[in-house]
Each structure stands twice: as structure tokens, then as C-alpha cells.
Protein backbone atom coordinates (compact mmCIF):
# COMPACT_ATOMS: atom_id res chain seq x y z
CA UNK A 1 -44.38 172.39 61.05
CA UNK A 2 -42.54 171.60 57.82
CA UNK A 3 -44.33 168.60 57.07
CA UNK A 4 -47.69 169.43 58.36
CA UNK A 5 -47.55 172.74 56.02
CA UNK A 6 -45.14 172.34 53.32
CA UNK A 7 -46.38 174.49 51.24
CA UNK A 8 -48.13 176.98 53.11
CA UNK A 9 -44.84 177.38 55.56
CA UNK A 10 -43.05 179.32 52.63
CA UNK A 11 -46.06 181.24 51.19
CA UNK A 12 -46.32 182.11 54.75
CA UNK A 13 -42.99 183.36 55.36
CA UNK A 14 -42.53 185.21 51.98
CA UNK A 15 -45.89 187.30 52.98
CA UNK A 16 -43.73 190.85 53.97
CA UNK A 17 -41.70 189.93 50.87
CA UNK A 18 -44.42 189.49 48.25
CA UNK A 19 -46.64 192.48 49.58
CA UNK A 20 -43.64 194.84 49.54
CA UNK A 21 -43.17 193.71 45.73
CA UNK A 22 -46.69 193.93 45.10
CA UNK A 23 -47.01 197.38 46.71
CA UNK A 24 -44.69 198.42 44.68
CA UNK A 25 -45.66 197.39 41.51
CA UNK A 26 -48.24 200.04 39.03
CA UNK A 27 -51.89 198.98 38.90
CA UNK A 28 -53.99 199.04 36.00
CA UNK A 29 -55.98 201.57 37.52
CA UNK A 30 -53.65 203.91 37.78
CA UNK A 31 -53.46 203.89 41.85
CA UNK A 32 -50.95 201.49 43.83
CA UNK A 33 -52.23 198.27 44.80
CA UNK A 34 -53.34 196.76 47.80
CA UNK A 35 -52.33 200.49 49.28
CA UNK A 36 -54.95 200.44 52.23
CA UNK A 37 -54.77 196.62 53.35
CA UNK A 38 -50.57 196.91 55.09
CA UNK A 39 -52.31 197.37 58.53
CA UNK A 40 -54.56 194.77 57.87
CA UNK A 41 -52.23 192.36 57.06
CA UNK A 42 -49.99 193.06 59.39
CA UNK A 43 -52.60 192.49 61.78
CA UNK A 44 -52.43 188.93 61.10
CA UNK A 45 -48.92 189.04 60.49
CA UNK A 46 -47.23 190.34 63.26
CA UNK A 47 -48.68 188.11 66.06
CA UNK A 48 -47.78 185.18 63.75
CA UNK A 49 -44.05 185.85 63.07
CA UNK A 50 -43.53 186.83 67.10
CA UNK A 51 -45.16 183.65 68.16
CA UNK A 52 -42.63 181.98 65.01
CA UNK A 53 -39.83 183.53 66.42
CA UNK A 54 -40.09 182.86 69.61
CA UNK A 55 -41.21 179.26 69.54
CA UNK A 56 -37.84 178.92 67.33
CA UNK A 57 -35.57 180.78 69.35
CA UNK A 58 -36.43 177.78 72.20
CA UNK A 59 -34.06 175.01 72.81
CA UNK A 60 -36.88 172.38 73.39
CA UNK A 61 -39.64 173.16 70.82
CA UNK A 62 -42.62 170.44 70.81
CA UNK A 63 -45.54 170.95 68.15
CA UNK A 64 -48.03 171.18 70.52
CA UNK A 65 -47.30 175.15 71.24
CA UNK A 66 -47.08 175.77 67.03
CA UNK A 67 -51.01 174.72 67.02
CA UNK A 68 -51.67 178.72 68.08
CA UNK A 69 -50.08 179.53 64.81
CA UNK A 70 -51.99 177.11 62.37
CA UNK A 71 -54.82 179.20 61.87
CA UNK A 72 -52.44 182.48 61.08
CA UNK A 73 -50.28 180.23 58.93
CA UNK A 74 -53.28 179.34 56.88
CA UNK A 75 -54.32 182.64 56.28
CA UNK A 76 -50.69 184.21 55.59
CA UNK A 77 -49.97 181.15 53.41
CA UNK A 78 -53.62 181.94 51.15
CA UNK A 79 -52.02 185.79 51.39
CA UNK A 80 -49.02 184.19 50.26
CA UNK A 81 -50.52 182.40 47.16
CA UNK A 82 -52.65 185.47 46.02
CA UNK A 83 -49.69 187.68 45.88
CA UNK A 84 -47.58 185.38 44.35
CA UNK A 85 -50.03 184.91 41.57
CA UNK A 86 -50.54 188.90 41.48
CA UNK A 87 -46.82 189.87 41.03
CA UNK A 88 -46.65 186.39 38.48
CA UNK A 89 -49.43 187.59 36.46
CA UNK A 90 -47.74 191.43 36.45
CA UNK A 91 -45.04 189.97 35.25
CA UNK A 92 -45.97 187.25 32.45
CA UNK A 93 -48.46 190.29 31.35
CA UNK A 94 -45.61 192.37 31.07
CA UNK A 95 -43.28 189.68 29.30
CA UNK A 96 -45.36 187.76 27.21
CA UNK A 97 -47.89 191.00 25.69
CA UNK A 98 -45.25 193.62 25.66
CA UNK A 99 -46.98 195.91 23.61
CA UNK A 100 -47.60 199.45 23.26
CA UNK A 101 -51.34 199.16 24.43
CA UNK A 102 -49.88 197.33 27.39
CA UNK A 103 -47.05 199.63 28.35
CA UNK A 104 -49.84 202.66 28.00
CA UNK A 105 -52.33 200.65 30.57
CA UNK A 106 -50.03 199.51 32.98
CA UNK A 107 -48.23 203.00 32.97
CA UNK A 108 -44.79 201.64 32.10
């Protein structure tokens, strides 16, 4: 699964991760982020991390029984990369433009 996906695999796996941090983190707006979408994703989530951890936990794993998973691991993995580029964006905005018009907008 590694080499078929090796860059959604991670993205994939850092999902719960990234859209803790995310949650977490002010909007602009004023409101928290991504507040109404945690059943949503885990939705897709859950099914795809039981089916992970199961087909891992086997002594004898062949690919054929990860293909259920592929379409999940897509979708978590795009997750992945839009939350990753949320919290990096959050963060260089933060960094880079650290002024007092920022602080006020981001309510920091």
C-alpha cells in the first residue's frame, strides 16, 4: 500500500491529527473551523482505519483485500492535503504578517 500510495498513505493517516489541530485553531470569522463537518469525516474515517487495522493486525496480508480501502484512502489523503495546507497557511499567516491588523482578525 506504501508504494501504490506514497503520498496519500500519510496524508491519510495524519487525518484525526490535522483536523484536531485545525479544529482547534481561531478562524477569521470569528467561529471555529470546520466545527460541523467531525461526523462527516469520521464517516469516512472510521470504516477506513478499522478495515486498516485489521488488515494489519493479520499475519498473512495480500493487497488484494486493501483494494476496499483505496477509495477511502483517496478521499482521507485529499482531507489530508486540505488540512495540511489550512493549518500551513494559519501558520505562515501568522509568522510571516505578524502584525497588529493580523493579530486583531485572527483574534490572537
Amino acid at each position: 500500500m506504501a508504494l501504490n500510495f506514497n503520498i496519500l498513505l500519510p496524508l491519510a493517516l495524519l487525518v484525526p491529527v490535522l483536523y484536531a489541530f485545525a479544529w482547534a485553531l481561531p478562524s477569521s470569522k470569528g467561529g471555529v473551523p470546520l466545527k460541523g463537518g467531525v461526523p462527516r469525516v469520521g464517516a469516512v474515517a472510521l470504516p477506513f482505519f478499522l478495515w486498516f487495522g485489521l488488515m494489519s493486525a493479520l499475519p498473512h496480508k495480500e493487497e488484494r483485500f486493501m483494494y476496499i480501502c483505496y477509495p477511502l484512502l483517496c478521499l482521507l489523503g485529499s482531507i489530508g492535503l486540505y488540512l495540511a495546507g489550512y493549518v500551513a497557511a494559519y501558520f505562515a499567516t501568522c509568522v510571516c504578517c505578524n502584525t497588529e491588523a493580523n493579530r486583531r482578525t485572527l483574534g490572537g
